[in-house]
C-alpha atoms as a PDB file:
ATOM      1  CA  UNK A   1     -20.693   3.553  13.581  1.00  0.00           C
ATOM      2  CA  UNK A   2     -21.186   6.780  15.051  1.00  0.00           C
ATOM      3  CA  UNK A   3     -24.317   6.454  16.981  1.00  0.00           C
ATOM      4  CA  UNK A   4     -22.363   3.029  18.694  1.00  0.00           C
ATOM      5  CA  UNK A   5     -19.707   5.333  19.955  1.00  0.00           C
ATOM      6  CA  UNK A   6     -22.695   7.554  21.458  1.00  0.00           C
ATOM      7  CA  UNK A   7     -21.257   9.780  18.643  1.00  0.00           C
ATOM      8  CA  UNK A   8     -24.145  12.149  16.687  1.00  0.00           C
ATOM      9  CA  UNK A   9     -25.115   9.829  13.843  1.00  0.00           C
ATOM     10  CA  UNK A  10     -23.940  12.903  11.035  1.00  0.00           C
ATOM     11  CA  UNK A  11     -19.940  12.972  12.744  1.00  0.00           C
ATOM     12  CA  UNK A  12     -18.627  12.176   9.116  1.00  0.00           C
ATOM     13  CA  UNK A  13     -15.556  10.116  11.086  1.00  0.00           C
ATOM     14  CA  UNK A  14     -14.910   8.231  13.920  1.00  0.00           C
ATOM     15  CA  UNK A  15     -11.387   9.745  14.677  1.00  0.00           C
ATOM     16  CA  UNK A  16     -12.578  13.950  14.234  1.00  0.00           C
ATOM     17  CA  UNK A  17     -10.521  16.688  13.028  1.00  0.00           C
ATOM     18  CA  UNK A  18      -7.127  17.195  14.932  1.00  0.00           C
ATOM     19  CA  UNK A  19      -8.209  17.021  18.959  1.00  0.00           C
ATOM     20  CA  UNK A  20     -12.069  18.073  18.751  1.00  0.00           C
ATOM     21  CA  UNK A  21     -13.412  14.588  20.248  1.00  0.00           C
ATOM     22  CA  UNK A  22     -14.001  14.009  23.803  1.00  0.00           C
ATOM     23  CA  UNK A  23     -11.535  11.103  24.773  1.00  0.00           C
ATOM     24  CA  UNK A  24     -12.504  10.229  27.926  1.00  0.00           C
ATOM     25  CA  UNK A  25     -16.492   9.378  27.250  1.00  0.00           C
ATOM     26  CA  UNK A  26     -15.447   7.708  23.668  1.00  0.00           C
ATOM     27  CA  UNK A  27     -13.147   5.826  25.685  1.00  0.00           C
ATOM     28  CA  UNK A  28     -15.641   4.409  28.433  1.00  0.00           C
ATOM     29  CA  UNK A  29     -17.897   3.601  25.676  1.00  0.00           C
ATOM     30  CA  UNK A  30     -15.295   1.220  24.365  1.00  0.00           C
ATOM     31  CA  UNK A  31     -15.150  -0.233  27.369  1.00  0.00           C
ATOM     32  CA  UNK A  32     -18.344  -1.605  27.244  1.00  0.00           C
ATOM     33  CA  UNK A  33     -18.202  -3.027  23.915  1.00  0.00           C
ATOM     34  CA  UNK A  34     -17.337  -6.419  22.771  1.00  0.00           C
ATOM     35  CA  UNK A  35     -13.852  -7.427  21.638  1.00  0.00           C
ATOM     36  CA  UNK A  36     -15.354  -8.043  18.037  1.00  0.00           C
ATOM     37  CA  UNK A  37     -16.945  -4.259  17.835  1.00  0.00           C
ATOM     38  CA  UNK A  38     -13.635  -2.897  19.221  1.00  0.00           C
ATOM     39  CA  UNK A  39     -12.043  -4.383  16.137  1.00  0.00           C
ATOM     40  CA  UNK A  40     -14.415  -3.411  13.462  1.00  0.00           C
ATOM     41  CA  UNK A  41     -14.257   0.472  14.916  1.00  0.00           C
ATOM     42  CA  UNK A  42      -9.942   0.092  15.440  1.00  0.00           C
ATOM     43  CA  UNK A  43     -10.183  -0.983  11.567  1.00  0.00           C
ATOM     44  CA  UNK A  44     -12.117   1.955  10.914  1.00  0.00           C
ATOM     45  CA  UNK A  45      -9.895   4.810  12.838  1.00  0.00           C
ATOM     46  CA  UNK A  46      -6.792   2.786  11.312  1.00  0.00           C
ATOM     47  CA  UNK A  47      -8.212   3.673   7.527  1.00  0.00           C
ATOM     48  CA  UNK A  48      -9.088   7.215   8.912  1.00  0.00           C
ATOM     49  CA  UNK A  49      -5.441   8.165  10.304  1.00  0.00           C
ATOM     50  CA  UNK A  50      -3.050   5.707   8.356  1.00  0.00           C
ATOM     51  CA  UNK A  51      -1.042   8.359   6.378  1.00  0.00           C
ATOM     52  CA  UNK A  52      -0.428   7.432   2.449  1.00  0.00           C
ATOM     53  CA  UNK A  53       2.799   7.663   1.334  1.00  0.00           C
ATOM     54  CA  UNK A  54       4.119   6.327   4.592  1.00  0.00           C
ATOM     55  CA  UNK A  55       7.109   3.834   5.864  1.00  0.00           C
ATOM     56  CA  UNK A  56       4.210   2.369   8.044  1.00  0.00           C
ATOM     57  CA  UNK A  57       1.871   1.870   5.197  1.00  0.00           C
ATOM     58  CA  UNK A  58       4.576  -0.908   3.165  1.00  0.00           C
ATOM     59  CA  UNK A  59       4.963  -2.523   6.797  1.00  0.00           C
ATOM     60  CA  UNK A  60       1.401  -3.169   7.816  1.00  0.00           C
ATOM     61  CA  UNK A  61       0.939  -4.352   3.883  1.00  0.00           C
ATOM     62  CA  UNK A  62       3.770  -6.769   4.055  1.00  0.00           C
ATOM     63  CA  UNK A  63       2.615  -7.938   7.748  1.00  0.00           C
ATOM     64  CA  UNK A  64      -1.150  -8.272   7.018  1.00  0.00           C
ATOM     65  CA  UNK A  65      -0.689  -9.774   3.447  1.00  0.00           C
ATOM     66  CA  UNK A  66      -2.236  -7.567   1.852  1.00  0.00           C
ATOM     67  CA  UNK A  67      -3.117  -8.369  -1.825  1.00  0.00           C
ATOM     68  CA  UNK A  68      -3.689  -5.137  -3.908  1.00  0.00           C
ATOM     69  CA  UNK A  69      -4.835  -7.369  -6.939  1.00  0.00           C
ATOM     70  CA  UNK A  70      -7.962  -8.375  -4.762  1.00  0.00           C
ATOM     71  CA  UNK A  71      -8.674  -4.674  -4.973  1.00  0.00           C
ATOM     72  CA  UNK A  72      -7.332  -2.717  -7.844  1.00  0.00           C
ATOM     73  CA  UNK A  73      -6.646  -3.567 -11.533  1.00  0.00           C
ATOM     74  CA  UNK A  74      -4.903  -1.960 -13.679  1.00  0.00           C
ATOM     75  CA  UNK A  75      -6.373   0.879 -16.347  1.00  0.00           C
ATOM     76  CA  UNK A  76      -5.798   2.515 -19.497  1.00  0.00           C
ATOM     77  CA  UNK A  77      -5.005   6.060 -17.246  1.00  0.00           C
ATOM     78  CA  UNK A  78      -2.183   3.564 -15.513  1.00  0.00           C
ATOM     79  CA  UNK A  79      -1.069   2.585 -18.851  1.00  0.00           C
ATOM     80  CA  UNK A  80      -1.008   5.851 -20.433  1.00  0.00           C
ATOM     81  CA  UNK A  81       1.408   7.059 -18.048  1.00  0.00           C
ATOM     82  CA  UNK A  82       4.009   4.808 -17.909  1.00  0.00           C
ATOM     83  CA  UNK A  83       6.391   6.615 -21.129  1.00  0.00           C
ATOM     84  CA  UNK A  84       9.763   4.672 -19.818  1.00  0.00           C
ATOM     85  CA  UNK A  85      10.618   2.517 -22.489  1.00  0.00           C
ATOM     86  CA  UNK A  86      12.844   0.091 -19.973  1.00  0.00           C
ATOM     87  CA  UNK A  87       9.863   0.186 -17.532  1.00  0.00           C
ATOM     88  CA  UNK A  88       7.059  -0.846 -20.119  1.00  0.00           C
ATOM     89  CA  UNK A  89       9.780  -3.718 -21.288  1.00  0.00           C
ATOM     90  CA  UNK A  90       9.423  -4.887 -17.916  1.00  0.00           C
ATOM     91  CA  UNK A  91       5.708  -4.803 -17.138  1.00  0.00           C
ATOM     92  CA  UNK A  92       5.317  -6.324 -20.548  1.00  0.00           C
ATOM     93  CA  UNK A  93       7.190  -9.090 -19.572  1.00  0.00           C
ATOM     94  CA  UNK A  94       5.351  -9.291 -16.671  1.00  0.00           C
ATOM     95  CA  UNK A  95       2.120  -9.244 -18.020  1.00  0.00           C
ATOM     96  CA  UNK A  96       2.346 -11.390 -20.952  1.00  0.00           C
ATOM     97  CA  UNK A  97       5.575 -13.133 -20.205  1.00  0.00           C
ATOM     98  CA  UNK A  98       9.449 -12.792 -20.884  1.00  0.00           C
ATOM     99  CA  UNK A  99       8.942 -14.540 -24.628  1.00  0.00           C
ATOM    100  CA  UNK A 100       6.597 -11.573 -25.611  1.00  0.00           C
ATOM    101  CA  UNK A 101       8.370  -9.121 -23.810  1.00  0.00           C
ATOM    102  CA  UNK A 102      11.757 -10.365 -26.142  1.00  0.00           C
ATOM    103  CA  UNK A 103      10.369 -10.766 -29.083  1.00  0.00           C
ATOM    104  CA  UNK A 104       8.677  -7.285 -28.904  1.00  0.00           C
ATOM    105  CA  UNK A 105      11.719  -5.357 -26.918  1.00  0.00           C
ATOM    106  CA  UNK A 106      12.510  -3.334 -30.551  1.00  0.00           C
ATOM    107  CA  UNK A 107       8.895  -2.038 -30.541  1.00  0.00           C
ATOM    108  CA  UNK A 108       7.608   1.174 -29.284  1.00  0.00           C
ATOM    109  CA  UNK A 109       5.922   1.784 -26.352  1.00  0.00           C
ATOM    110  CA  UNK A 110       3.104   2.464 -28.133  1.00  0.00           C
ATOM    111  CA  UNK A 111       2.776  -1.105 -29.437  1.00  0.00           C
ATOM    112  CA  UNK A 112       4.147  -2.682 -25.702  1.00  0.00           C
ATOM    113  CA  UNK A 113       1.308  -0.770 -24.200  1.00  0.00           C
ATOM    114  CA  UNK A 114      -1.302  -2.096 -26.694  1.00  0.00           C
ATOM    115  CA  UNK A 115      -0.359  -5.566 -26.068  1.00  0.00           C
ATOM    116  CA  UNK A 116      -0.274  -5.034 -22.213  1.00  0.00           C
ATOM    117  CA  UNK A 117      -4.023  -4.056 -22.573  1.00  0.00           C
ATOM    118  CA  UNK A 118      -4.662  -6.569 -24.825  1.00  0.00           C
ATOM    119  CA  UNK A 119      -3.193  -9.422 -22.152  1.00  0.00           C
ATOM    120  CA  UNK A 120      -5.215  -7.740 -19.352  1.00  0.00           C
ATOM    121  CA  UNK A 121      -8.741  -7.747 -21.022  1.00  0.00           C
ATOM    122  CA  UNK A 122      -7.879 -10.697 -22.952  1.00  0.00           C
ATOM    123  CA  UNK A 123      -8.373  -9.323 -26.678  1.00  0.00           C
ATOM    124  CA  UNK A 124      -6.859  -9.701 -30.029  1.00  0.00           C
ATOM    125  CA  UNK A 125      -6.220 -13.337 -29.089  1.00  0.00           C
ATOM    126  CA  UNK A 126      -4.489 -12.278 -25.809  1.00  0.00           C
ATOM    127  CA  UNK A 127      -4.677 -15.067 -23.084  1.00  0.00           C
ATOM    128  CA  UNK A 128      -6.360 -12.656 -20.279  1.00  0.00           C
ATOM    129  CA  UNK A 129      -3.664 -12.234 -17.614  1.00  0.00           C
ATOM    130  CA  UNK A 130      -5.702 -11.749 -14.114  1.00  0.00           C
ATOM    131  CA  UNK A 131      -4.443  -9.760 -10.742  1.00  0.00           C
ATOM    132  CA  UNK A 132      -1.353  -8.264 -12.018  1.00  0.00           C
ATOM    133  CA  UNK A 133      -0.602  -5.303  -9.824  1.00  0.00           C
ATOM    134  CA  UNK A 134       2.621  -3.207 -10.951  1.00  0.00           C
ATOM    135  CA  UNK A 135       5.648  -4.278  -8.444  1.00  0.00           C
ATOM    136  CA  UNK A 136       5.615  -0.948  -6.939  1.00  0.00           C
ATOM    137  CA  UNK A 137       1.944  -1.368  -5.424  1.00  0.00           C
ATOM    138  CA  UNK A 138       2.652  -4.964  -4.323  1.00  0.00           C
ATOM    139  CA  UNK A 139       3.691  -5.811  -0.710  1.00  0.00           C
ATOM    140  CA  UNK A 140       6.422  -5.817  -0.430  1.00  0.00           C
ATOM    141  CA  UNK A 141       6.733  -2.872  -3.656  1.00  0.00           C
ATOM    142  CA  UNK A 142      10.076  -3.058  -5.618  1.00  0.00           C
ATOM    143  CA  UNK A 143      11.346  -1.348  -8.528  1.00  0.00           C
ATOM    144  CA  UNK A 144      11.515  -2.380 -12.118  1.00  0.00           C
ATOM    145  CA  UNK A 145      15.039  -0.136 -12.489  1.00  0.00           C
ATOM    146  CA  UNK A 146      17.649   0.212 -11.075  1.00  0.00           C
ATOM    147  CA  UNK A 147      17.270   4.286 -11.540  1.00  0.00           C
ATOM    148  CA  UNK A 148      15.676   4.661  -7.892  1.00  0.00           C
ATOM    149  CA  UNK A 149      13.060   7.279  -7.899  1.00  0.00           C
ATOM    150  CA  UNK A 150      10.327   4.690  -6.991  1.00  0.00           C
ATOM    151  CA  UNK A 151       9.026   5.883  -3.510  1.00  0.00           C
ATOM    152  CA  UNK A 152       7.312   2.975  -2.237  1.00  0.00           C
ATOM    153  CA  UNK A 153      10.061   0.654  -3.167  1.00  0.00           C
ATOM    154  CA  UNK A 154      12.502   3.579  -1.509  1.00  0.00           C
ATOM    155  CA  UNK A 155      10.128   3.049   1.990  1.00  0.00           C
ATOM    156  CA  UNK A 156      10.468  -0.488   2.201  1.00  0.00           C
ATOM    157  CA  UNK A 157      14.177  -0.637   1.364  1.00  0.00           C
ATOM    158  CA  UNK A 158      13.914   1.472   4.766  1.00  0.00           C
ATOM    159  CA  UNK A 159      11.774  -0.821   6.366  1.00  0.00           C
ATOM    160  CA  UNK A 160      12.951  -4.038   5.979  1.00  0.00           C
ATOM    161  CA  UNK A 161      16.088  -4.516   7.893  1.00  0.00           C
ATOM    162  CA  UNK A 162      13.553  -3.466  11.392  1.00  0.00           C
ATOM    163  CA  UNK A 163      11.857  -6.235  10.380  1.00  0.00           C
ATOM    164  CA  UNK A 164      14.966  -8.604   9.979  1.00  0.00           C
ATOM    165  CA  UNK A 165      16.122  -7.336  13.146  1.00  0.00           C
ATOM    166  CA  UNK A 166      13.206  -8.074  15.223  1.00  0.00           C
ATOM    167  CA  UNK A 167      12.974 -11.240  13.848  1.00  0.00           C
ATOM    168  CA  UNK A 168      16.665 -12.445  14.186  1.00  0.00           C
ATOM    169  CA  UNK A 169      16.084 -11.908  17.273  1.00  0.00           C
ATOM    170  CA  UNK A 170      13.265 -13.608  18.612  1.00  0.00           C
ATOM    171  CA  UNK A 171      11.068 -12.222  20.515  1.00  0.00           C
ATOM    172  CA  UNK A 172      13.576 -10.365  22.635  1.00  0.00           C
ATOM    173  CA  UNK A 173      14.950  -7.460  20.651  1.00  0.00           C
ATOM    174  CA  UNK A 174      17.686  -5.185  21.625  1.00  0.00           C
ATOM    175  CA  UNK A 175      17.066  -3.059  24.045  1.00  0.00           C
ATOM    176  CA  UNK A 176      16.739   0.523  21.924  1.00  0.00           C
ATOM    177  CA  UNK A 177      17.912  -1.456  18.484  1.00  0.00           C
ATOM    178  CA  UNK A 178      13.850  -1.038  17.098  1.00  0.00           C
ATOM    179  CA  UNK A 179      13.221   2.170  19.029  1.00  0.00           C
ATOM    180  CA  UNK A 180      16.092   4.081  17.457  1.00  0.00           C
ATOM    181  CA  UNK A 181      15.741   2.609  13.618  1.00  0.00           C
ATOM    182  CA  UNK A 182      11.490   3.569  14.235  1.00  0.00           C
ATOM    183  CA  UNK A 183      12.733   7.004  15.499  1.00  0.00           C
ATOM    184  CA  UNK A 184      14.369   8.013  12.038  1.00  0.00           C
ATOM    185  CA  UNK A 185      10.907   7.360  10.609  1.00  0.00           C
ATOM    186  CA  UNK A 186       8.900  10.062  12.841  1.00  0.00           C
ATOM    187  CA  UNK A 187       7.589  12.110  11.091  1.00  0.00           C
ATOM    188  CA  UNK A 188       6.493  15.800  11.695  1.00  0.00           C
ATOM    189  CA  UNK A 189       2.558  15.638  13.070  1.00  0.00           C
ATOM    190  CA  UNK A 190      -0.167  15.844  10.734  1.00  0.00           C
ATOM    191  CA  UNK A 191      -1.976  19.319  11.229  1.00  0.00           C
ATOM    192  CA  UNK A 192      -5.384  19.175  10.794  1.00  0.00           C
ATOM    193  CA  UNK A 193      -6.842  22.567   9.616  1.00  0.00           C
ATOM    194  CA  UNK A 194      -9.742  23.834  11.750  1.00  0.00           C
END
């Protein structure tokens, strides 16, 4: 990707450290590139500058569609950290079903946990349970409580009503009604160290 941007084929990323690239000559190199190479580098910069943790990040998920079980499954490390009793209830039941999750809601987590594994590699006569992603890294993320706490979940909560009011109303918004509810989600600029 570099060397297409007339970049030195060793620049570890397209977008550089804070304001270190040339703009100007990057810029008339895009210019002579086809719309489909344009996208394929834009998809790159986007992964290189999209901050995690970010409002922006549950929009774009919930607007592209993304599908986090297409690229992540769930481990024993996940596993080992949820400790809420009331949360494991839940992702039990969402793994292997409400009927499981009630019949085994006076066992420990211990024992919830094991049988969450068991449903997601499909042991101890477990039916396997594919592309369960916990709610708070699906698009759009929600909690499982009611405790708040649940960042993700918090950011979309945030989100959503721009959404709902751009698309109440059509495809001519309010003059200044999606500018000001973006504005409370600027955030402070990333600074790159040198």
């Amino acid at each position: 990707m570099p060397s297409l941007l007339g970049l030195d084929p060793d620049t570890p990323t397209v977008t550089g450290h804070g304001y270190d690239r040339e703009l100007i000559p990057l810029y008339l190199r895009l210019l002579d590139l086809d719309d489909a190479m344009v996208l394929g580098i834009l998809a790159i910069v986007m992964g290189e500058t999209l901050e995690a943790g970010s409002a922006l990040v549950e929009l774009l998920g919930v607007q592209l569609h993304v599908d986090m079980a297409s690229c992540w499954q769930a481990d024993d490390v996940l596993l080992d950290l949820i400790r809420d009793r009331e949360v494991m209830g839940h992702v039990l039941a969402d793994v292997a079903g409400d009927e499981a999750a009630s019949g085994n809601a006076g066992a420990t987590v211990k024992v919830q946990r094991q049988i969450v594994r068991d449903c997601l590699a499909g042991a101890n006569g477990r039916e396997t349970r594919d592309g369960w992603v916990p709610r708070w890294m699906a698009f759009p993320p929600s909690a499982y409580t009611e405790r708040g706490g649940v960042g993700s979940a918090e950011r979309w909560e945030a989100v959503a009503p721009m959404i709902e009011d751009t698309t109440a109303q059509g495809d001519a918004p309010e003059e200044g009604t999606t500018a000001a509810a973006a504005a409370e989600f600027q955030e402070e600029p990333v600074q790159h160290a040198a």
